[in-house]
PDB file of N, CA and C in Angstrom:
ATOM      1  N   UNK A   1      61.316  44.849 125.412  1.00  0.00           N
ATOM      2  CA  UNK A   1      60.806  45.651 124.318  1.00  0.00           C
ATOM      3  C   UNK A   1      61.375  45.098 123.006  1.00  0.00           C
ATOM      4  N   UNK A   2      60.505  44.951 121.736  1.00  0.00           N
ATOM      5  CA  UNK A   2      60.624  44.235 120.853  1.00  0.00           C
ATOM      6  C   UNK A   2      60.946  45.512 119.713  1.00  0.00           C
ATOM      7  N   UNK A   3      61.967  45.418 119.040  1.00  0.00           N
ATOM      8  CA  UNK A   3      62.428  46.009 117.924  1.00  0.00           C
ATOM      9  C   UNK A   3      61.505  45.661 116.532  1.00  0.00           C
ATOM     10  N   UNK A   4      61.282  46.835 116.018  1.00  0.00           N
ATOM     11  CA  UNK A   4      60.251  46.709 114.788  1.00  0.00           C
ATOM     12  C   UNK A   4      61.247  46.495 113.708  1.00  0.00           C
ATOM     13  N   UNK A   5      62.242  45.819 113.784  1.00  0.00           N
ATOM     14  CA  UNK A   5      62.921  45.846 112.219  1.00  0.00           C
ATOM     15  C   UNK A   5      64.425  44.404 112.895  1.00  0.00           C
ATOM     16  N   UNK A   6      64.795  43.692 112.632  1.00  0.00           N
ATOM     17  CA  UNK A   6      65.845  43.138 112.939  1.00  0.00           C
ATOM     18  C   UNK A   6      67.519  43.634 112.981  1.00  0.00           C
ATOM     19  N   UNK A   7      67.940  43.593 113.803  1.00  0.00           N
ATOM     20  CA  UNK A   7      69.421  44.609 114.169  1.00  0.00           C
ATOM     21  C   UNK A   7      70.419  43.966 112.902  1.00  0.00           C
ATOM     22  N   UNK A   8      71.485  44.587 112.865  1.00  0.00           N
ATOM     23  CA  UNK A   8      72.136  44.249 111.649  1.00  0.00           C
ATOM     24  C   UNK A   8      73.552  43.451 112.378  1.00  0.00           C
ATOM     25  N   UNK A   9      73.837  42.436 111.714  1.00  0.00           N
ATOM     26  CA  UNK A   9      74.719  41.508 112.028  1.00  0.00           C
ATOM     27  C   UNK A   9      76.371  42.411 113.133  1.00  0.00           C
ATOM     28  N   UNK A  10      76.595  41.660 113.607  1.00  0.00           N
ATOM     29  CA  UNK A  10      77.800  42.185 114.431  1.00  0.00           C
ATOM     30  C   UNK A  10      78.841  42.901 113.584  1.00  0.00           C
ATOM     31  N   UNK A  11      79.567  43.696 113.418  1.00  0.00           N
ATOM     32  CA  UNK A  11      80.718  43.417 112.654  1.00  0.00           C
ATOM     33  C   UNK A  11      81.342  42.127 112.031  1.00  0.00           C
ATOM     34  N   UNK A  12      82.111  42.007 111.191  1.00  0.00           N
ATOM     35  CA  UNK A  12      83.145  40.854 110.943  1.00  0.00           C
ATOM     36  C   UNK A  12      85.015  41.581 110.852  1.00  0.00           C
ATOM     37  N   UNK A  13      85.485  40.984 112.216  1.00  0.00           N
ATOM     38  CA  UNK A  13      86.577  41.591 112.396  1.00  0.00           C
ATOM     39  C   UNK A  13      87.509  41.046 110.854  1.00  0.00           C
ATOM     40  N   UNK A  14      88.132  42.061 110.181  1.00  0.00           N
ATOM     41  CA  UNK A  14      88.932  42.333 109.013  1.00  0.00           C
ATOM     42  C   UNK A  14      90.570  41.825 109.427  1.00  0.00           C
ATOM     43  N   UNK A  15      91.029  41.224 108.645  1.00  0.00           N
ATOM     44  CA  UNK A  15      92.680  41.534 108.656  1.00  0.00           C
ATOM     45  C   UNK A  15      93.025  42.530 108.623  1.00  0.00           C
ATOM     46  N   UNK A  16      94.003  43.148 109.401  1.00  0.00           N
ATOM     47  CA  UNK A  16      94.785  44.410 109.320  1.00  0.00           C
ATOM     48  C   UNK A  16      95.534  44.566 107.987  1.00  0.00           C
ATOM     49  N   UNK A  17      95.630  45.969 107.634  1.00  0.00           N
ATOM     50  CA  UNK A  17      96.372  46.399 106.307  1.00  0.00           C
ATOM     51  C   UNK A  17      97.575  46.111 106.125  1.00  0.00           C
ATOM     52  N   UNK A  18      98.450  45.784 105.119  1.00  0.00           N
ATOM     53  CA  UNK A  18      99.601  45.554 105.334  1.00  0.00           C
ATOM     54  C   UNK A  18     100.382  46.603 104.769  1.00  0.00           C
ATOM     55  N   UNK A  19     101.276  47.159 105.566  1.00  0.00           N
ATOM     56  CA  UNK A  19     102.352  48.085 104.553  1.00  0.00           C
ATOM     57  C   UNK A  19     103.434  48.138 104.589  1.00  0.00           C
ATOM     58  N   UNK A  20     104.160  48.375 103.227  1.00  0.00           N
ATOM     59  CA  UNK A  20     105.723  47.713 103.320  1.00  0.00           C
ATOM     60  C   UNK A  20     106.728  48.842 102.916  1.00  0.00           C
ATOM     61  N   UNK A  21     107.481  48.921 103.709  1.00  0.00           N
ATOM     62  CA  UNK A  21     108.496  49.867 103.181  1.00  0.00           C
ATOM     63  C   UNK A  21     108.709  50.072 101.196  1.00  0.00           C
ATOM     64  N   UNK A  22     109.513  51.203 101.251  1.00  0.00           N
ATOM     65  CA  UNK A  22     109.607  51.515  99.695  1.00  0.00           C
ATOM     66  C   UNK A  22     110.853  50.220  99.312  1.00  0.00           C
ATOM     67  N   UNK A  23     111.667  49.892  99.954  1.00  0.00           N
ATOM     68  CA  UNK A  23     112.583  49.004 100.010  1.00  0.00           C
ATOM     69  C   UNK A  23     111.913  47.328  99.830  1.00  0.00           C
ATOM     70  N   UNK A  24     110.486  46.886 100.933  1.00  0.00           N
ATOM     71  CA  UNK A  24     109.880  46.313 100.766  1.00  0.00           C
ATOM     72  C   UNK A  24     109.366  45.809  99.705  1.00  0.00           C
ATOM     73  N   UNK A  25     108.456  47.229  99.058  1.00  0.00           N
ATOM     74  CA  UNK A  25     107.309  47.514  97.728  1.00  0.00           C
ATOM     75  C   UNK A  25     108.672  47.108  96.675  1.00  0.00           C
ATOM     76  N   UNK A  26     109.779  47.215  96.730  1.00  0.00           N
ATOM     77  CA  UNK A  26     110.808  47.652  95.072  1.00  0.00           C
ATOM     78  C   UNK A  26     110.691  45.594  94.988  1.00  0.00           C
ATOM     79  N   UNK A  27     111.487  44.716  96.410  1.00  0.00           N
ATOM     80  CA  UNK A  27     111.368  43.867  96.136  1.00  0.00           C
ATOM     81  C   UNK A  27     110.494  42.802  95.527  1.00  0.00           C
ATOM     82  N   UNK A  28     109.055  43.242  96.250  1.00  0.00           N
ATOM     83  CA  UNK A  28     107.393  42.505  96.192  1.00  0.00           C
ATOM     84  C   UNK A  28     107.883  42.637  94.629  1.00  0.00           C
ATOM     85  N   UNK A  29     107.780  43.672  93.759  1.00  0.00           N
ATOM     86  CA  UNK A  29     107.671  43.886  92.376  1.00  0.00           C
ATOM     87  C   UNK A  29     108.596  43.921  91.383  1.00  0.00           C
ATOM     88  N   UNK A  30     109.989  43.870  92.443  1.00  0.00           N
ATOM     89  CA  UNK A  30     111.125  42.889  91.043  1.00  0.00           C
ATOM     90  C   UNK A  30     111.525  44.300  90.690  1.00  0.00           C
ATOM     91  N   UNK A  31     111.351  45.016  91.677  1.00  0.00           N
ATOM     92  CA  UNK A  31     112.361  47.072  90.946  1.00  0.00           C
ATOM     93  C   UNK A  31     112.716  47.224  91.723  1.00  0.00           C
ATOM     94  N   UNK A  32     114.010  48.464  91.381  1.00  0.00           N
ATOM     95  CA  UNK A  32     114.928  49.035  92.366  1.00  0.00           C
ATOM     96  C   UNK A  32     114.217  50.070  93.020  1.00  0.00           C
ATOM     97  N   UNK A  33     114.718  49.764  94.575  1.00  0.00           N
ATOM     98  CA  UNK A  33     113.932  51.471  95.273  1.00  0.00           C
ATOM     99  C   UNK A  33     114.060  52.672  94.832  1.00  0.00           C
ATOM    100  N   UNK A  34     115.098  52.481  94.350  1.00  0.00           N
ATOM    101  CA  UNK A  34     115.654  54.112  93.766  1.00  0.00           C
ATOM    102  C   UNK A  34     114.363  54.565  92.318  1.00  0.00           C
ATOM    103  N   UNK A  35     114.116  53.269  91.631  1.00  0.00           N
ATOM    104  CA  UNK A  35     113.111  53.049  90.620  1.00  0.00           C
ATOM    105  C   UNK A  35     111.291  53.833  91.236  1.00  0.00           C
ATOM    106  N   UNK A  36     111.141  53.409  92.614  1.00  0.00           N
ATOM    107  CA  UNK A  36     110.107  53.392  92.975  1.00  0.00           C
ATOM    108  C   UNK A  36     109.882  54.859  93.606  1.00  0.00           C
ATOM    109  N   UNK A  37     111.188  55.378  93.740  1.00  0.00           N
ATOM    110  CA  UNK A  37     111.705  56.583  94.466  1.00  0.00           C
ATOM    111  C   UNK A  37     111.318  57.796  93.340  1.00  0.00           C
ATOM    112  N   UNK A  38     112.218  57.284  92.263  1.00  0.00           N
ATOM    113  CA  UNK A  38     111.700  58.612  91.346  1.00  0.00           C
ATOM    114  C   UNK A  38     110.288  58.733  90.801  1.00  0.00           C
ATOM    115  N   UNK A  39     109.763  57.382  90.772  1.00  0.00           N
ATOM    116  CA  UNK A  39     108.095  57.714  90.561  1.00  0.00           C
ATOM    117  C   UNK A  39     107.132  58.502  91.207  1.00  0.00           C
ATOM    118  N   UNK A  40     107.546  58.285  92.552  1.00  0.00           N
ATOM    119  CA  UNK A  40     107.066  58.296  93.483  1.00  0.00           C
ATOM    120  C   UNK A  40     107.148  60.686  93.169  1.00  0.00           C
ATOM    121  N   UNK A  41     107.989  61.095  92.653  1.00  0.00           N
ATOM    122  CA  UNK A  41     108.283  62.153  92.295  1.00  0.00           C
ATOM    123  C   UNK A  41     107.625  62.685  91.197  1.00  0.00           C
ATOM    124  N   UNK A  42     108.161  61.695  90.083  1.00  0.00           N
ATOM    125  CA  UNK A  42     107.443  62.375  89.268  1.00  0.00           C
ATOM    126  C   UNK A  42     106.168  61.937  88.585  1.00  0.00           C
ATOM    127  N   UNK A  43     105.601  60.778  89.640  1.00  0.00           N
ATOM    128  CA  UNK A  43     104.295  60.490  89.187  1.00  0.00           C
ATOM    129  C   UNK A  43     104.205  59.221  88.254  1.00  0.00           C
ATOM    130  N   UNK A  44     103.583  58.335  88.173  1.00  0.00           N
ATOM    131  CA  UNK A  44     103.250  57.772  87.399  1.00  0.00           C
ATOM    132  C   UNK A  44     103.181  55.790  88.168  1.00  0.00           C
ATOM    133  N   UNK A  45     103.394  56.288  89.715  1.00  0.00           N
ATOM    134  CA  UNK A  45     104.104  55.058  90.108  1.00  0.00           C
ATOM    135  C   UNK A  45     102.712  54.547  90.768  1.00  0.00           C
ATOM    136  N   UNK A  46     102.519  53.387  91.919  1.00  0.00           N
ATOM    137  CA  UNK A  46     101.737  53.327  92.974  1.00  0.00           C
ATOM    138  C   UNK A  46     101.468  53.718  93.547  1.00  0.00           C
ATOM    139  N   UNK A  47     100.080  53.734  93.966  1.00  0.00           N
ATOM    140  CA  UNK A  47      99.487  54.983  95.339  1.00  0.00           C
ATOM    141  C   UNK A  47     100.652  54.824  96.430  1.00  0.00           C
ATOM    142  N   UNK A  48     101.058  55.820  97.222  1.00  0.00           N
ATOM    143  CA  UNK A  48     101.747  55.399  98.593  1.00  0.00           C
ATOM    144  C   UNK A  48     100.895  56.286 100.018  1.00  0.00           C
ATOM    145  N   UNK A  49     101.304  55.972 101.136  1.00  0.00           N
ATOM    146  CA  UNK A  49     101.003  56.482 102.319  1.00  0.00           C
ATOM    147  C   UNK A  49     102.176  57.280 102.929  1.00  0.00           C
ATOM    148  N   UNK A  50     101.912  58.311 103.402  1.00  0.00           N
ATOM    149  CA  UNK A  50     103.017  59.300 104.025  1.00  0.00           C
ATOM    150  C   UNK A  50     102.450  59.104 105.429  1.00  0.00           C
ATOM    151  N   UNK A  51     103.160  58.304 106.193  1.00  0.00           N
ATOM    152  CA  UNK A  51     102.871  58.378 107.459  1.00  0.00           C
ATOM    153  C   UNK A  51     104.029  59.364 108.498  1.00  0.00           C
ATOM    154  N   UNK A  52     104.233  60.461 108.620  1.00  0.00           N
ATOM    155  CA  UNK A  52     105.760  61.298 108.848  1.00  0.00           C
ATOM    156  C   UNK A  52     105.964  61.673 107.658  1.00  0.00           C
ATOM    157  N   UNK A  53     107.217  61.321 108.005  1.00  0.00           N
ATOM    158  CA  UNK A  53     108.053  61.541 106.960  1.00  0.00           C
ATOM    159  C   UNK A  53     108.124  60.175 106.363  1.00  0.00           C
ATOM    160  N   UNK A  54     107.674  59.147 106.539  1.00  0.00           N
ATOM    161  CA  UNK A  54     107.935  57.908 106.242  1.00  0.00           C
ATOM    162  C   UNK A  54     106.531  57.235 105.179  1.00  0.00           C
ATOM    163  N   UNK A  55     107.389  56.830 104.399  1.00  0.00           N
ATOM    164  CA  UNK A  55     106.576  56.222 103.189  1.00  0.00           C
ATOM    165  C   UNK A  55     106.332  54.802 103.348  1.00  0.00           C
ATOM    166  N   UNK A  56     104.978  54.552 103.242  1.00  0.00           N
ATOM    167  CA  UNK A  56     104.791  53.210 103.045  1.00  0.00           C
ATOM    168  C   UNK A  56     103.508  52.992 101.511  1.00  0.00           C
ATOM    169  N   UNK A  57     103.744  51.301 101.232  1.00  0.00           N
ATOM    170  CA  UNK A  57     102.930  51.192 100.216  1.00  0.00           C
ATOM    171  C   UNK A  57     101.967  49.745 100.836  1.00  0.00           C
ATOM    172  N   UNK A  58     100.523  50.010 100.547  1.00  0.00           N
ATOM    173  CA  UNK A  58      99.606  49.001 100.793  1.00  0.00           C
ATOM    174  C   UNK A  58      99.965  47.996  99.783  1.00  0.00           C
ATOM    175  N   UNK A  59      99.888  46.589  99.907  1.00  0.00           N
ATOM    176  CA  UNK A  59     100.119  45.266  99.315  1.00  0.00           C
ATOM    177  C   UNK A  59      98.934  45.683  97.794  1.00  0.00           C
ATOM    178  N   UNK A  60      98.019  45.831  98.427  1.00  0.00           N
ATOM    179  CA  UNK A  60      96.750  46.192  97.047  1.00  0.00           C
ATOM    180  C   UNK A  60      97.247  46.782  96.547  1.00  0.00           C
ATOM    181  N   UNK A  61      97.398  48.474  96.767  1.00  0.00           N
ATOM    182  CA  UNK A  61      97.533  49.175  95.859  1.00  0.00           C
ATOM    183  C   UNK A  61      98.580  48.835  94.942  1.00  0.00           C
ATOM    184  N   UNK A  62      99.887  48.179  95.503  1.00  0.00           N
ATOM    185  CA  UNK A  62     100.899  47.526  94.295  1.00  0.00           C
ATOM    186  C   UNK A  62     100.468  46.742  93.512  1.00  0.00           C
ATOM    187  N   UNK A  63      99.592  45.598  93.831  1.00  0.00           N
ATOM    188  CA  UNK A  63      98.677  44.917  93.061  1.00  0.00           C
ATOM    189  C   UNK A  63      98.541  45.463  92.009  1.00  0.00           C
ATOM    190  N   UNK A  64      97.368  46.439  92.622  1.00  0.00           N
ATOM    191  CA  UNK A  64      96.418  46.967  91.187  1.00  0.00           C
ATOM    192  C   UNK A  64      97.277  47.903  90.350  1.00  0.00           C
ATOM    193  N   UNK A  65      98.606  48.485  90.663  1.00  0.00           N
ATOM    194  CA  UNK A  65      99.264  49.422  89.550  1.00  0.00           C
ATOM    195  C   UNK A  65     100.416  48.247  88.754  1.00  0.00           C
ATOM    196  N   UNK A  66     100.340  47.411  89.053  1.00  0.00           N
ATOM    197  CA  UNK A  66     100.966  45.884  88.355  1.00  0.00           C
ATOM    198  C   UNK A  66     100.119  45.843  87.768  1.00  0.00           C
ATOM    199  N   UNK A  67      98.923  45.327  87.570  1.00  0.00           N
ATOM    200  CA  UNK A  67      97.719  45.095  87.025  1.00  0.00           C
ATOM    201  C   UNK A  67      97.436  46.277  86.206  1.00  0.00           C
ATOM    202  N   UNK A  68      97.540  47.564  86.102  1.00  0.00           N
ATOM    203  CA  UNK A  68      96.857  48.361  85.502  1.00  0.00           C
ATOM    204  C   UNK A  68      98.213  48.718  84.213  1.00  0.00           C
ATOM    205  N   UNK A  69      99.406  47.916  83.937  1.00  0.00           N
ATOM    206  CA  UNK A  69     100.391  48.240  83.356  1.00  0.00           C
ATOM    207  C   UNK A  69     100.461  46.913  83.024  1.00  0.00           C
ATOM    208  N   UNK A  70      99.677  45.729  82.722  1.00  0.00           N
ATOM    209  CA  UNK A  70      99.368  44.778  81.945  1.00  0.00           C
ATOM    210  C   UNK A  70      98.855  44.710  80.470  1.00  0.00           C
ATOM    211  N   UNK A  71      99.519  44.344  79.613  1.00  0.00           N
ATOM    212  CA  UNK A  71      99.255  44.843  78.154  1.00  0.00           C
ATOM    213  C   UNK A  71      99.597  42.981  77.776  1.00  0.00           C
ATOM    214  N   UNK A  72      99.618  43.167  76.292  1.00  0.00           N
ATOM    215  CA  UNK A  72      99.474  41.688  75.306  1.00  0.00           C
ATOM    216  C   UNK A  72     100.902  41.705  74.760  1.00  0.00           C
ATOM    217  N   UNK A  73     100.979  43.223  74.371  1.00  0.00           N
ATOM    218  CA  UNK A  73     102.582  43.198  73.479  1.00  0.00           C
ATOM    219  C   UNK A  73     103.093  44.503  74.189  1.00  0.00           C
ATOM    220  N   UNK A  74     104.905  44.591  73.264  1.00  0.00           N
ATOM    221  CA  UNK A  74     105.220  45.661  73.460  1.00  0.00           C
ATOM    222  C   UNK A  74     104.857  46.894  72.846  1.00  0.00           C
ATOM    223  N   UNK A  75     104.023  46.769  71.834  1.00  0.00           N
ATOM    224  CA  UNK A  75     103.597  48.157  70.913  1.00  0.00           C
ATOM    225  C   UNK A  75     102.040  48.572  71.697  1.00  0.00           C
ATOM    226  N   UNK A  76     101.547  47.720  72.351  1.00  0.00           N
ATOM    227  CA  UNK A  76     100.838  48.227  73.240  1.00  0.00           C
ATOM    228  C   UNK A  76     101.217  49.194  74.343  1.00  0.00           C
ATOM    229  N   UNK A  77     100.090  50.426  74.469  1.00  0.00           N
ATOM    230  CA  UNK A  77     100.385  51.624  75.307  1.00  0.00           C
ATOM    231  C   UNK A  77      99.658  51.090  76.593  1.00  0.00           C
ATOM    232  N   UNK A  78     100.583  50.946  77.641  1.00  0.00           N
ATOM    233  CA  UNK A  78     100.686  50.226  78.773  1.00  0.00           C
ATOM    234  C   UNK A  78      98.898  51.391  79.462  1.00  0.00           C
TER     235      UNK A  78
END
């Protein structure tokens, strides 16, 4: 029996996510954990994952909050 439309390609198996401890994330980005710790509180830091009680941070999402706190000068509002 012949399909009236062509099936859609297989999947393409992905790399797995990577996630790195808060200890991990402070090094990747050149800050102290304790730095990444209080953000992480009062906001303003990288997305993170609560897996437990245990925190992890995706490689991207550090990326893009590096990236989104990229400016020209210092009188620029990050």
């Amino acid at each position: 029996m012949r399909t009236p439309f062509p099936l859609p390609p297989a999947p393409v198996a992905s790399t797995p996510e990577e996630y790195l401890t808060r200890q991990d994330a402070a090094e990747y980005l050149k800050l102290s954990a304790s730095h990444l710790a209080k953000l992480a509180v009062t906001g303003g830091g990288p997305l993170m994952c609560r897996l437990g009680r245990a925190v992890r941070y995706r490689r991207r999402d550090l990326d893009a909050w590096a990236s989104a706190g990229a400016c020209r000068s210092t009188s620029e509002a990050a």
